[in-house]
C-alpha atoms as a PDB file:
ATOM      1  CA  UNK A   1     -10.574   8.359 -19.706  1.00  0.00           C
ATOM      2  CA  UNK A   2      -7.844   8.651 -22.382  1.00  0.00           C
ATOM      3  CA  UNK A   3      -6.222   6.269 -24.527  1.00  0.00           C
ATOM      4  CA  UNK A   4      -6.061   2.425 -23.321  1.00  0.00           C
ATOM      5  CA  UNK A   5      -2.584   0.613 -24.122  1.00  0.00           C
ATOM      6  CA  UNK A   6      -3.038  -3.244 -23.729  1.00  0.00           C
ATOM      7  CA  UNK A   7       0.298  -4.704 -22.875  1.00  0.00           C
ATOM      8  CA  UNK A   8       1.561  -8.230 -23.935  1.00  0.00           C
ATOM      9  CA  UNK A   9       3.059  -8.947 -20.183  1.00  0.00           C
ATOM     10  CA  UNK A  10       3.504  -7.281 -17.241  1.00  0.00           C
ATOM     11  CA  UNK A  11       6.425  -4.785 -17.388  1.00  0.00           C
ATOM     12  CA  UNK A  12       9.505  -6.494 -15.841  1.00  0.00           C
ATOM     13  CA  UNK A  13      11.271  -5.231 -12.598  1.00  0.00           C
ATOM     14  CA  UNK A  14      14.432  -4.780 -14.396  1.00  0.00           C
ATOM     15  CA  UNK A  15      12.851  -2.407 -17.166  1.00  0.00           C
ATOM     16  CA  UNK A  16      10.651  -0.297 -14.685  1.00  0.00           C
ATOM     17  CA  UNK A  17      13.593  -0.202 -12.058  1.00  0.00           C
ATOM     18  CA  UNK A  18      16.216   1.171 -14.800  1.00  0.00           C
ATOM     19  CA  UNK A  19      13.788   4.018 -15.661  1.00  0.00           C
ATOM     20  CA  UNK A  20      12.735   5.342 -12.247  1.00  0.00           C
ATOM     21  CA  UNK A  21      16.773   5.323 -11.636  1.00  0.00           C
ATOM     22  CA  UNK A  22      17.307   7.311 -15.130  1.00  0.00           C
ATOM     23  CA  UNK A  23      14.813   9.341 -13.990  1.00  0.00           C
ATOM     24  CA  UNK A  24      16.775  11.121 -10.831  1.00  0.00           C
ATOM     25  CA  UNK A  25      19.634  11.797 -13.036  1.00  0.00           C
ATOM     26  CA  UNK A  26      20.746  15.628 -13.767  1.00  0.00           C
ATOM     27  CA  UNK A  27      19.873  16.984 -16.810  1.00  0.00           C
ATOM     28  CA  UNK A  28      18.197  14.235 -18.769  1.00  0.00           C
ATOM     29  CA  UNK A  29      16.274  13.307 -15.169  1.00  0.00           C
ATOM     30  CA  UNK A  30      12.674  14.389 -14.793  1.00  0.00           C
ATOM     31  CA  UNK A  31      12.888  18.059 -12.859  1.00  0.00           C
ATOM     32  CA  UNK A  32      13.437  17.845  -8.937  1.00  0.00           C
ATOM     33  CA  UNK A  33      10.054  20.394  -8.709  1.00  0.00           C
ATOM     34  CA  UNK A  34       7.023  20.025 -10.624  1.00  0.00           C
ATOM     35  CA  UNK A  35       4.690  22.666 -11.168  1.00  0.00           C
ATOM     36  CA  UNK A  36       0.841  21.689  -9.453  1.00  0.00           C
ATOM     37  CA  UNK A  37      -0.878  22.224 -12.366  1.00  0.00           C
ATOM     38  CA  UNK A  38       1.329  19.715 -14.458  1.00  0.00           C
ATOM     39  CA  UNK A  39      -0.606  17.738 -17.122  1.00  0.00           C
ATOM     40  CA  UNK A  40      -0.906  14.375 -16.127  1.00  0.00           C
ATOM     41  CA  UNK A  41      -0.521  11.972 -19.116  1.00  0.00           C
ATOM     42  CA  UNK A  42      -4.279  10.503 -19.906  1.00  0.00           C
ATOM     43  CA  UNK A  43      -3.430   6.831 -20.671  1.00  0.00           C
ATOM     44  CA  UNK A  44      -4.812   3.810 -19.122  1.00  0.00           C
ATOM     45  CA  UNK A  45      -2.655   0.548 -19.272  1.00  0.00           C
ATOM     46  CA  UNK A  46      -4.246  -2.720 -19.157  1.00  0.00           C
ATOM     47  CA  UNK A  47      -3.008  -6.191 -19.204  1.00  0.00           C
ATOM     48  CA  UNK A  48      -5.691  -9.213 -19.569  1.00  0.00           C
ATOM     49  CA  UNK A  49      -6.173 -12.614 -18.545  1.00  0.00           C
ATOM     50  CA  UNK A  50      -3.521 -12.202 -15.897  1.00  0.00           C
ATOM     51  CA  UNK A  51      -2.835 -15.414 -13.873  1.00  0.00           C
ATOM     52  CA  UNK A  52      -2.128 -15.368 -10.217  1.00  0.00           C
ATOM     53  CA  UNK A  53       1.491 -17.532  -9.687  1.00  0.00           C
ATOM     54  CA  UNK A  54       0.540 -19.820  -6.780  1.00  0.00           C
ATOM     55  CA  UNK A  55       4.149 -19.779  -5.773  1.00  0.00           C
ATOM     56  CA  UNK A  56       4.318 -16.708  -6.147  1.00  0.00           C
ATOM     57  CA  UNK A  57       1.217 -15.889  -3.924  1.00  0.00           C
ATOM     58  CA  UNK A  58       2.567 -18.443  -1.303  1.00  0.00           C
ATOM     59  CA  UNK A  59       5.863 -17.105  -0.608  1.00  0.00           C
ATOM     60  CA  UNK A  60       3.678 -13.509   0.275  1.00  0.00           C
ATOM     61  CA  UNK A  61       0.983 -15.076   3.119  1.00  0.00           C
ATOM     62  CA  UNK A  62       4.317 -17.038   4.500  1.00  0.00           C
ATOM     63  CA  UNK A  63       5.676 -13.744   5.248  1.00  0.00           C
ATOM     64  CA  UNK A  64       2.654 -11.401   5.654  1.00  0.00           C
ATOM     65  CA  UNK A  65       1.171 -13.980   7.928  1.00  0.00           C
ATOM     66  CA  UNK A  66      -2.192 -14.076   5.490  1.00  0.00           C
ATOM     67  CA  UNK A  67      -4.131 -17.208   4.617  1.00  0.00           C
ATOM     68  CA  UNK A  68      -3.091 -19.231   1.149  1.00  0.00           C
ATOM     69  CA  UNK A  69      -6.368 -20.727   0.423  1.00  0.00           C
ATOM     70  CA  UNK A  70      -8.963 -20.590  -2.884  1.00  0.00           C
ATOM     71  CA  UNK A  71      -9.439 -17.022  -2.834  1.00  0.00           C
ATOM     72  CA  UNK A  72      -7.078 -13.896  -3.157  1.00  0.00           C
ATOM     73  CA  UNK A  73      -5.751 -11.973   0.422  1.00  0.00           C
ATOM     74  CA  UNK A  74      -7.339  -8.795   0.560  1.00  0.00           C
ATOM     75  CA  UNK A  75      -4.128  -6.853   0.114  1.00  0.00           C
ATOM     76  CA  UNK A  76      -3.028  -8.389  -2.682  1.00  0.00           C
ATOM     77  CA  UNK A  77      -4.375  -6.327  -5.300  1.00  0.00           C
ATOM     78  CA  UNK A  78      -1.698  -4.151  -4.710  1.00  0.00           C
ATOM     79  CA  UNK A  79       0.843  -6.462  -5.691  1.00  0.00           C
ATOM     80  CA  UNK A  80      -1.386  -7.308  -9.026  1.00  0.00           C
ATOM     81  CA  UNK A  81      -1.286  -3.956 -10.484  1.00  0.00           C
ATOM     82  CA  UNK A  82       1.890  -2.817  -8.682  1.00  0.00           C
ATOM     83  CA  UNK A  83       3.936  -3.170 -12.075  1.00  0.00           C
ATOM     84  CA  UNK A  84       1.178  -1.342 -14.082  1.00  0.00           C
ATOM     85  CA  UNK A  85       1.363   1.687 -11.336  1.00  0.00           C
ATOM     86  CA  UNK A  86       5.207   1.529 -11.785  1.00  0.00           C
ATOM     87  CA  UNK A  87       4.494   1.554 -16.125  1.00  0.00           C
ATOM     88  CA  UNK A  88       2.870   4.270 -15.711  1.00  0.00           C
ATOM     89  CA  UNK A  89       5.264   6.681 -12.909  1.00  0.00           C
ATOM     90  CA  UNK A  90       8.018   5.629 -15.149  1.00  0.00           C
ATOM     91  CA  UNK A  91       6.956   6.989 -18.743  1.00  0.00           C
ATOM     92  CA  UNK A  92       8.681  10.013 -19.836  1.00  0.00           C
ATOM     93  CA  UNK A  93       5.678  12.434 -19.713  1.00  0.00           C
ATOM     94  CA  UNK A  94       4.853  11.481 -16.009  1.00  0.00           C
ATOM     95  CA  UNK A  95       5.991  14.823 -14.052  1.00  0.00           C
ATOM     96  CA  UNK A  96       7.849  13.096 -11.112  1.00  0.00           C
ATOM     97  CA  UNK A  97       9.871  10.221 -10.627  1.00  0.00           C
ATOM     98  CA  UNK A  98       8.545   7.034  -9.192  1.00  0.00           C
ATOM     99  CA  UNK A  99      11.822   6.433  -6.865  1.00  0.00           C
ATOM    100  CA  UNK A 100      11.425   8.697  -3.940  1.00  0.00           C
ATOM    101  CA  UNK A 101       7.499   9.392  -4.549  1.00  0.00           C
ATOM    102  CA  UNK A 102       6.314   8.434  -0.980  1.00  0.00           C
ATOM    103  CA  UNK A 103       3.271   6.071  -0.686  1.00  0.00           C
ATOM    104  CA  UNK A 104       0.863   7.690   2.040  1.00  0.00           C
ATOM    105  CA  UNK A 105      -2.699   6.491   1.574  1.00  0.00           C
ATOM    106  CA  UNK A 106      -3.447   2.910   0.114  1.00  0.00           C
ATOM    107  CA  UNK A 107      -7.662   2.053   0.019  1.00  0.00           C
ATOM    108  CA  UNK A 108      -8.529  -1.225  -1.829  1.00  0.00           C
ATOM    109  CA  UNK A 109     -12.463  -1.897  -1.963  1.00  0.00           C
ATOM    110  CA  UNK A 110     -13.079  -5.369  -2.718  1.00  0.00           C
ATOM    111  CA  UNK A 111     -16.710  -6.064  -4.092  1.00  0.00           C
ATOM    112  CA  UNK A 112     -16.580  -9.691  -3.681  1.00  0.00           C
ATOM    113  CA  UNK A 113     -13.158 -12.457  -3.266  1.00  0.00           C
ATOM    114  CA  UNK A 114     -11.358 -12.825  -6.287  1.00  0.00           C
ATOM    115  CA  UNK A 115     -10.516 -17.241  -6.743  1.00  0.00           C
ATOM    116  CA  UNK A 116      -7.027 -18.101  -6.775  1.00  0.00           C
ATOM    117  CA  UNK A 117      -7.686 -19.482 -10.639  1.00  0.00           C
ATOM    118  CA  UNK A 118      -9.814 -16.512 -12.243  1.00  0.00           C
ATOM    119  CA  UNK A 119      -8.437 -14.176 -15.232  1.00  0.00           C
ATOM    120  CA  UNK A 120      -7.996 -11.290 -14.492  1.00  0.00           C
ATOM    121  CA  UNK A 121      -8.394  -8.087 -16.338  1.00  0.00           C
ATOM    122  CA  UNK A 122      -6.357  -5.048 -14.371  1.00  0.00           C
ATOM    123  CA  UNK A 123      -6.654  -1.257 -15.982  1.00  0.00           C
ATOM    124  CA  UNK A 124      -4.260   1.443 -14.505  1.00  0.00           C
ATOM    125  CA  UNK A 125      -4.277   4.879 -14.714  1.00  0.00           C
ATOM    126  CA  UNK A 126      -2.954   8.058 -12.623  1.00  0.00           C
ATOM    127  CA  UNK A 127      -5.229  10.637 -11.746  1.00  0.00           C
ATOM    128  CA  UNK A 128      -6.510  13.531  -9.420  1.00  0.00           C
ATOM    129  CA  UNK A 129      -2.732  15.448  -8.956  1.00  0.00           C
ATOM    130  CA  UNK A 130      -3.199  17.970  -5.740  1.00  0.00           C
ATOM    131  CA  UNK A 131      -1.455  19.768  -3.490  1.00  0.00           C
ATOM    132  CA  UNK A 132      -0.387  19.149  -0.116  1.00  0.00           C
ATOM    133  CA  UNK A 133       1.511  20.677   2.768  1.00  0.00           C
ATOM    134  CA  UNK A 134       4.682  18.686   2.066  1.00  0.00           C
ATOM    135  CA  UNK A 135       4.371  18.638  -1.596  1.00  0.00           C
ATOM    136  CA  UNK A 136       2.020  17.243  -4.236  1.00  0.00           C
ATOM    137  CA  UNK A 137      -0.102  14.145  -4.176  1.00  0.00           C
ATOM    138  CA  UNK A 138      -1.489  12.097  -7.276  1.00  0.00           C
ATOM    139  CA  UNK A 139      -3.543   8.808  -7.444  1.00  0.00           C
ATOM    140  CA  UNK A 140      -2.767   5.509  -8.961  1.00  0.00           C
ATOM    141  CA  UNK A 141      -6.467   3.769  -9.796  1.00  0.00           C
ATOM    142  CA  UNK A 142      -6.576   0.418 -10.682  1.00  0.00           C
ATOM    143  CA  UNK A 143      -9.825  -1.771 -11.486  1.00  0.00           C
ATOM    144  CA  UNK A 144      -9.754  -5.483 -11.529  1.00  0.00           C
ATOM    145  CA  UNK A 145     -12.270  -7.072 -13.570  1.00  0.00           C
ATOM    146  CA  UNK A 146     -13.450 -11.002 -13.781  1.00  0.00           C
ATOM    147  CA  UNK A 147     -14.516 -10.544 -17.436  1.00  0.00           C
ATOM    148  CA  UNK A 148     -16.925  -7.715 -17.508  1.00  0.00           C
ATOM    149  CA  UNK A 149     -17.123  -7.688 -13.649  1.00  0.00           C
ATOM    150  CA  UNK A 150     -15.764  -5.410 -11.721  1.00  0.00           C
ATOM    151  CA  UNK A 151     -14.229  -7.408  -8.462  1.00  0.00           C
ATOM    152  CA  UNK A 152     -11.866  -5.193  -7.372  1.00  0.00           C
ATOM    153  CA  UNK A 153     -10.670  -0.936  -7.476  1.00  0.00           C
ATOM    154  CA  UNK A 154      -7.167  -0.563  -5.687  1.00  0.00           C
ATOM    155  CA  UNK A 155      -6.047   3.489  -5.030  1.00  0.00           C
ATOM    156  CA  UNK A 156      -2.588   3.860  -4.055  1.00  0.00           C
ATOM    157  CA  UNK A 157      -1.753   7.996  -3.320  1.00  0.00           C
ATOM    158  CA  UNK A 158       1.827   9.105  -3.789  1.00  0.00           C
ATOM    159  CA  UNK A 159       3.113  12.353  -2.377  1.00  0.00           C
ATOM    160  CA  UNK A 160       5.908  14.095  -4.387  1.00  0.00           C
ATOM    161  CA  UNK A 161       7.597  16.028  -1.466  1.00  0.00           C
ATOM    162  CA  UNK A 162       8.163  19.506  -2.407  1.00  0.00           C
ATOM    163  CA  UNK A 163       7.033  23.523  -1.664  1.00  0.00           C
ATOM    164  CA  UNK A 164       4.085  24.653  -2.466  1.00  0.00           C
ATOM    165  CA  UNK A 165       1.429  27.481  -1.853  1.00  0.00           C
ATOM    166  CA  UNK A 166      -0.177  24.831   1.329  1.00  0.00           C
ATOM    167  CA  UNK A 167       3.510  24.209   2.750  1.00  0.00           C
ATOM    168  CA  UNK A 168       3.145  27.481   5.262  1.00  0.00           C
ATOM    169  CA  UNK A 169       0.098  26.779   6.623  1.00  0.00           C
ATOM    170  CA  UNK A 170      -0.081  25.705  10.200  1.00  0.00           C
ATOM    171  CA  UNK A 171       0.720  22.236  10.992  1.00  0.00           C
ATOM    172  CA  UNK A 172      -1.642  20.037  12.855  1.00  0.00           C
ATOM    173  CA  UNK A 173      -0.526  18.258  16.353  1.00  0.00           C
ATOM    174  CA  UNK A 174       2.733  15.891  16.075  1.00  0.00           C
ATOM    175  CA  UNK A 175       1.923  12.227  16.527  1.00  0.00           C
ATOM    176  CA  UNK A 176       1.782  11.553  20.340  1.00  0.00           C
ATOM    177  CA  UNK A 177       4.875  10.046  21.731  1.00  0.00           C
ATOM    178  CA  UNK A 178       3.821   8.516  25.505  1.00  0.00           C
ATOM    179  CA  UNK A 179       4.691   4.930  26.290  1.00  0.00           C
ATOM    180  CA  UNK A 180       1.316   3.042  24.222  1.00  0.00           C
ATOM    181  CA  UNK A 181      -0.997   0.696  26.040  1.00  0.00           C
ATOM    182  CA  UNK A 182      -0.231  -2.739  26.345  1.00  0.00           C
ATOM    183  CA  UNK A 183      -0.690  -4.162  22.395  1.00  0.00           C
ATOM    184  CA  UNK A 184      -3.201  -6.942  20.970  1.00  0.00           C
ATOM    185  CA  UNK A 185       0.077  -8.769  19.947  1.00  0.00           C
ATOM    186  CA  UNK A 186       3.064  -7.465  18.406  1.00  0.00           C
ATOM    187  CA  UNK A 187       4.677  -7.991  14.838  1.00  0.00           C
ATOM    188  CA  UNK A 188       8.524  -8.528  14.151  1.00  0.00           C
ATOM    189  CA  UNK A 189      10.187  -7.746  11.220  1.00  0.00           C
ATOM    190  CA  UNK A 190      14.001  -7.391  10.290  1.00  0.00           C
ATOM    191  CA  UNK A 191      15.967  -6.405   6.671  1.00  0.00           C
ATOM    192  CA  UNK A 192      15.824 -10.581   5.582  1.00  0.00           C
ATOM    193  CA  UNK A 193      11.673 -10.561   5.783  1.00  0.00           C
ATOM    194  CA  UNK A 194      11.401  -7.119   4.229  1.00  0.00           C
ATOM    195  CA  UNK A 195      13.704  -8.873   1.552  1.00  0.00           C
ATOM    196  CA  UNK A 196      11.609 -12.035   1.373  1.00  0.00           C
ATOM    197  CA  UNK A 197       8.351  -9.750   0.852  1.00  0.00           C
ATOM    198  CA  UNK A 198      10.194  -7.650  -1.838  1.00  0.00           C
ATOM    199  CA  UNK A 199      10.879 -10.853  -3.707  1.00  0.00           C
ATOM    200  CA  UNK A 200       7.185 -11.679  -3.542  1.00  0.00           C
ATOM    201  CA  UNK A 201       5.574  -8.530  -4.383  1.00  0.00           C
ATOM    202  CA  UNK A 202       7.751  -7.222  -6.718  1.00  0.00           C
ATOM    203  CA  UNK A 203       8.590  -4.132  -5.160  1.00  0.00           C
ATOM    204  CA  UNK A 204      12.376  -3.691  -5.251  1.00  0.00           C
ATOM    205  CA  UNK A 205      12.522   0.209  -3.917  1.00  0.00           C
ATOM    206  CA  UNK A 206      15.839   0.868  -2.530  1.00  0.00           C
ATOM    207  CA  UNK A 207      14.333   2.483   0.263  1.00  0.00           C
ATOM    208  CA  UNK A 208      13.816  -1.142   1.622  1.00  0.00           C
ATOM    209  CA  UNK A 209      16.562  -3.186   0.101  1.00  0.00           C
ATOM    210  CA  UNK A 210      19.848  -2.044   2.474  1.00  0.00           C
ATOM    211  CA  UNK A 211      21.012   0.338   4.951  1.00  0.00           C
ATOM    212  CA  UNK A 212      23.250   1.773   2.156  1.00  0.00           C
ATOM    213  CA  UNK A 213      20.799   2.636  -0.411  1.00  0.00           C
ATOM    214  CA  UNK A 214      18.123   3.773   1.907  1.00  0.00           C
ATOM    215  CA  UNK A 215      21.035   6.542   3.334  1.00  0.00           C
ATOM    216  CA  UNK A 216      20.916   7.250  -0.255  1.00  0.00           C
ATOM    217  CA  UNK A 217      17.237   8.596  -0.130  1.00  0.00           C
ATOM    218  CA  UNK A 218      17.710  10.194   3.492  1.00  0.00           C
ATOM    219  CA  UNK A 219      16.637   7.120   5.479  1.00  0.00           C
ATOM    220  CA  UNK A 220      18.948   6.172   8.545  1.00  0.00           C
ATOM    221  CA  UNK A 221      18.367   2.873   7.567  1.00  0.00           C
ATOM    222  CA  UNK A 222      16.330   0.380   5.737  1.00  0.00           C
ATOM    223  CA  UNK A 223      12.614   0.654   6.140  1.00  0.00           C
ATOM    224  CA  UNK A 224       9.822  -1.560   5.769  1.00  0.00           C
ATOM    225  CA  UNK A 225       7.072  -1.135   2.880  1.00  0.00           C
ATOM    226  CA  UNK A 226       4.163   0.067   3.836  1.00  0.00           C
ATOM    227  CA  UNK A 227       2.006  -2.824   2.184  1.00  0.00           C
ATOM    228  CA  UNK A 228       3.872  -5.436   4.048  1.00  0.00           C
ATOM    229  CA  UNK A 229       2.705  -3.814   7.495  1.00  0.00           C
ATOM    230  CA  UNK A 230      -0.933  -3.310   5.652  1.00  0.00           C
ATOM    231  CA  UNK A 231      -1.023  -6.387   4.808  1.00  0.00           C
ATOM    232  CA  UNK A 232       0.212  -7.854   8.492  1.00  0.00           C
ATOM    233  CA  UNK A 233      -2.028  -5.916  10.012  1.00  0.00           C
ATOM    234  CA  UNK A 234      -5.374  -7.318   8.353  1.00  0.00           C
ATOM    235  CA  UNK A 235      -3.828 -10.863   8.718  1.00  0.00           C
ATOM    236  CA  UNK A 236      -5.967 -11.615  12.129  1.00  0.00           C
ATOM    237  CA  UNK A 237      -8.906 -10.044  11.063  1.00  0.00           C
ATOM    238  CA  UNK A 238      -9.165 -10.934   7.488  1.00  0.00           C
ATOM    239  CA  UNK A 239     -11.649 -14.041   7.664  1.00  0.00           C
ATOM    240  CA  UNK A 240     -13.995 -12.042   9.520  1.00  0.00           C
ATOM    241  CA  UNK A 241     -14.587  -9.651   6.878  1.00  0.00           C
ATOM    242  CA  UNK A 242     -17.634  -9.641   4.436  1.00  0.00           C
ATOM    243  CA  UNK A 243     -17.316 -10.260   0.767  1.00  0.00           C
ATOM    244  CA  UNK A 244     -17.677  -6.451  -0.066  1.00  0.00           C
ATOM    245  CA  UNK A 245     -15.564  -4.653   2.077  1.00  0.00           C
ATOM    246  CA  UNK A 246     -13.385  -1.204   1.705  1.00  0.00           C
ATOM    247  CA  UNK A 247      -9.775  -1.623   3.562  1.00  0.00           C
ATOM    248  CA  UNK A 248      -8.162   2.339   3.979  1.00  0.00           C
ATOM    249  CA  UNK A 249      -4.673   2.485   5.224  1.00  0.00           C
ATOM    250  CA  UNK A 250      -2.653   6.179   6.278  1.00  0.00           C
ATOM    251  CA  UNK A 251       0.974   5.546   6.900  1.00  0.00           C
ATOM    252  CA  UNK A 252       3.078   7.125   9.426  1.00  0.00           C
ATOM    253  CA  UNK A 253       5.994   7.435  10.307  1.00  0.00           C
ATOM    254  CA  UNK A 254       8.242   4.475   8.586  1.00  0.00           C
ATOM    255  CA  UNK A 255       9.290   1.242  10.161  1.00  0.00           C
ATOM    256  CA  UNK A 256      13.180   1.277  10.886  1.00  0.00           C
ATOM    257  CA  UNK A 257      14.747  -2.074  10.379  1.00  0.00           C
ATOM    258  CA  UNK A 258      14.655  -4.334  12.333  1.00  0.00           C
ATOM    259  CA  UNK A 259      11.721  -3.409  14.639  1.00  0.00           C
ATOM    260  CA  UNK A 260       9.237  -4.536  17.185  1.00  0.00           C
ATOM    261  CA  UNK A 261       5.746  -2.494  17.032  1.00  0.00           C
ATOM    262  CA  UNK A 262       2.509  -3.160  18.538  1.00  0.00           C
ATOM    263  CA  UNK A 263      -0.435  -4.166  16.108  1.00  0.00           C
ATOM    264  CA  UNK A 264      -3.665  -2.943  17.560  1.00  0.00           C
ATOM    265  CA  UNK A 265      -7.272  -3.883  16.420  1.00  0.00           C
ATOM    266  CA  UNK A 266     -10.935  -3.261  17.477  1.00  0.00           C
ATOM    267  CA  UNK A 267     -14.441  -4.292  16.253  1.00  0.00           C
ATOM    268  CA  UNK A 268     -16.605  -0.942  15.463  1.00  0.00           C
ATOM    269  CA  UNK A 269     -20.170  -2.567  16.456  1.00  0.00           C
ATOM    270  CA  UNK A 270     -23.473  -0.879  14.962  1.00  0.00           C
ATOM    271  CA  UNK A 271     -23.260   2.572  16.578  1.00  0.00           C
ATOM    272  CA  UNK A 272     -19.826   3.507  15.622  1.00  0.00           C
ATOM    273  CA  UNK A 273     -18.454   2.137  18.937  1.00  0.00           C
ATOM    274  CA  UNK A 274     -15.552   0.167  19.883  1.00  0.00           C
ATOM    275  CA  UNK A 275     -16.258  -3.353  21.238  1.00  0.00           C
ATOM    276  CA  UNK A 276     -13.037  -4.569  21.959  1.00  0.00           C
ATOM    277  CA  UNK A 277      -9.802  -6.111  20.823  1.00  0.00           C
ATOM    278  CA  UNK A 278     -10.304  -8.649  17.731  1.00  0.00           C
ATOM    279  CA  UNK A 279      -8.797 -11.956  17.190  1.00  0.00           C
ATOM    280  CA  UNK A 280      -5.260 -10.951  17.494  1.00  0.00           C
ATOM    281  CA  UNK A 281      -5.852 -10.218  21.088  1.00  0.00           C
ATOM    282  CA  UNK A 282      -8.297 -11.447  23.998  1.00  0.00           C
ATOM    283  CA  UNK A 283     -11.844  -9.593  22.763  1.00  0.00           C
ATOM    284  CA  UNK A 284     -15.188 -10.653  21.617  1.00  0.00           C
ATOM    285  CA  UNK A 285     -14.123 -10.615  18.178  1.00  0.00           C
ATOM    286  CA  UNK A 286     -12.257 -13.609  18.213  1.00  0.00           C
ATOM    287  CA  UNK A 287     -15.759 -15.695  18.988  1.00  0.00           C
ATOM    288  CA  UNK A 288     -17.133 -14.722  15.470  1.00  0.00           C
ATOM    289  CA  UNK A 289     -17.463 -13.110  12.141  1.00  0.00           C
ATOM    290  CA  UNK A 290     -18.202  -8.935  12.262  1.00  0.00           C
ATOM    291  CA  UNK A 291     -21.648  -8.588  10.910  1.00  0.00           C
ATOM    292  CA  UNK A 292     -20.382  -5.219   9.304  1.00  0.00           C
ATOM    293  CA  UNK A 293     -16.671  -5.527   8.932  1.00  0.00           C
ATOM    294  CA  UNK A 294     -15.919  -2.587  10.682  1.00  0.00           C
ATOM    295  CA  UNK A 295     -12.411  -2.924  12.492  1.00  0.00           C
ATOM    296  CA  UNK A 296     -10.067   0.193  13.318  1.00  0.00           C
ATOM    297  CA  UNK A 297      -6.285  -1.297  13.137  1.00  0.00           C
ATOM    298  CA  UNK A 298      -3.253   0.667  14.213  1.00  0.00           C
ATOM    299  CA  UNK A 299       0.674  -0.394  14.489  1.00  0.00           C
ATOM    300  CA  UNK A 300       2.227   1.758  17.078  1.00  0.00           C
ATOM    301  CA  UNK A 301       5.888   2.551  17.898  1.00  0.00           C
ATOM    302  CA  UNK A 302       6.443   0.438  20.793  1.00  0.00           C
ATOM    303  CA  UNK A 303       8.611   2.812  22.835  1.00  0.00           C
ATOM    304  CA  UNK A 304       6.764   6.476  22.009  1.00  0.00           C
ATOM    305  CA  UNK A 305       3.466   5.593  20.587  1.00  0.00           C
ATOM    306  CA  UNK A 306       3.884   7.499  17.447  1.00  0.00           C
ATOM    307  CA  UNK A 307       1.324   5.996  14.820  1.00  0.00           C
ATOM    308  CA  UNK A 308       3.261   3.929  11.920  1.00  0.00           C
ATOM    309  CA  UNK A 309      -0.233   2.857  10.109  1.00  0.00           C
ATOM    310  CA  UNK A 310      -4.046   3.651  11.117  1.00  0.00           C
ATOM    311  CA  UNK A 311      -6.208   1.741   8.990  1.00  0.00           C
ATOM    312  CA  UNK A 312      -9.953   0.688   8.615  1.00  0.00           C
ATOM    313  CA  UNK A 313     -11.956  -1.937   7.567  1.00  0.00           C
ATOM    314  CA  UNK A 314     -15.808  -1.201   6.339  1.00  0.00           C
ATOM    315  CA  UNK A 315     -18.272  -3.582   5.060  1.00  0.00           C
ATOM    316  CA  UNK A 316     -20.816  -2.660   2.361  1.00  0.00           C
END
């Protein structure tokens, strides 16, 4: 690990915002193809004895649908280092811009629950740039400490669409698109919640904001984030999950707004079977905590069963 950079405060929206947008510009813009080798800068930004703002953290369970209570949600990690991740995508000697980077892959492993009134310590740093069939794909690591404890490591991956030397190779199967079984329950979200979430998370991407500006970035209209349907999806399960306990997330295909898609979740019991729907539907999870916290989630496209998020949950 490179040089560490404390910071006196979080970056500000306004400040990381301006910069990705300077960023896409011609000429003084980063370059619209980066190279796979590019050197990724080796700097680690922290910011310590970071508060959680209760109002803040209440306005995101109202419209994730997670639990305000003592300790953290499990998803929102992500929203804790979010403007460190942004810090870093936006210096100058970060090969791509952050606006358009496409989040794909999101894994938080939580070693224990983090109290709603603990300092926290949160250390950010890119790493591990690769390529991929539709461009290249770098990690954003961030560790969460309670003093010297470690509590928390959130890995957000970014793809960089682009060319490169993996882009001919053959494709696997397209998502299936065949009317999907009947769901556990189903989640509804619309432009004014995606705004409401924005608001509480901090993540102003114009991608989600309006129709207009998503048209901007080739969208037909404004999507959802793909942490507000991680984080809706975990909602029914998430008191049922042990202390230590990994949460991966792939996205799909992006949620059009507004939308209606079916939220599916299953226990994984011992043997690596599935033992039903959980709490959000009519299943034997609903009578009790999972001993290992093994759940498979999915949201579905209601109409063609395309995937929008698969996800897992895996205790220690």
């Amino acid at each position: 690990m490179g040089k560490t950079i404390t910071l006196q405060g979080a970056p500000g929206t306004a400040e990381v915002y301006s910069k990705a947008v300077g960023a896409m510009l011609p000429v003084i813009g980063k370059p619209a193809r980066v190279r796979a080798d590019a050197t990724i800068p080796d700097r680690n930004y922290r910011l310590e004895n970071v508060r959680v703002d209760a109002d803040k953290l209440h306005a995101y369970t109202r419209v994730t649908g997670q639990r305000f209570g003592a300790t953290l949600p499990l998803t929102y990690p992500f929203v804790l280092q979010f403007p460190l991740a942004m810090k870093v995508m936006t210096d100058n000697d970060f090969p791509f811009g952050a606006v358009g980077s496409v989040h794909v892959e999101n894994s938080i492993h939580r070693l224990r629950p983090i109290g709603i009134d603990e300092p926290l310590t949160i250390d950010t740093h890119a790493e591990n740039l690769r390529e991929h069939r539709k461009g290249l794909l770098i990690d954003m690591v961030s560790q969460i400490s309670v003093g010297s404890e470690l509590v928390t490591t959130q890995v957000a991956t970014f793809l960089k669409q682009q060319r490169t030397s993996l882009s001919d190779e053959p494709r696997g199967p397209e998502p299936k698109q065949t009317t999907p079984p009947p769901p556990d329950s189903v989640l509804s979200v619309d432009l004014g919640r995606i705004r409401q979430y924005a608001e509480a998370s901090g993540d102003r991407n114009p991608i989600h904001m309006s129709n207009l500006s998503a048209k901007a970035f080739g969208f037909p209209k404004a999507i959802a984030h793909g942490m507000w349907s991680a984080a809706a999806a975990v909602a029914n399960v998430e008191a049922q999950l042990p202390d230590d306990v990994t949460y991966s997330v792939r996205f799909g295909k992006p949620i059009l707004l507004p939308a209606k898609v079916n939220l599916y979740t299953r226990r994984i019991d011992g043997a690596g079977a599935a033992s039903g729907p959980s709490a959000s539907g009519a299943g034997s999870a609903a009578s009790g905590p999972s001993a290992s916290g093994s759940f498979d989630i999915s949201i579905l496209n209601r109409r063609k069963g395309y995937p929008h998020l698969t996800a897992t949950t895996r205790g220690a």
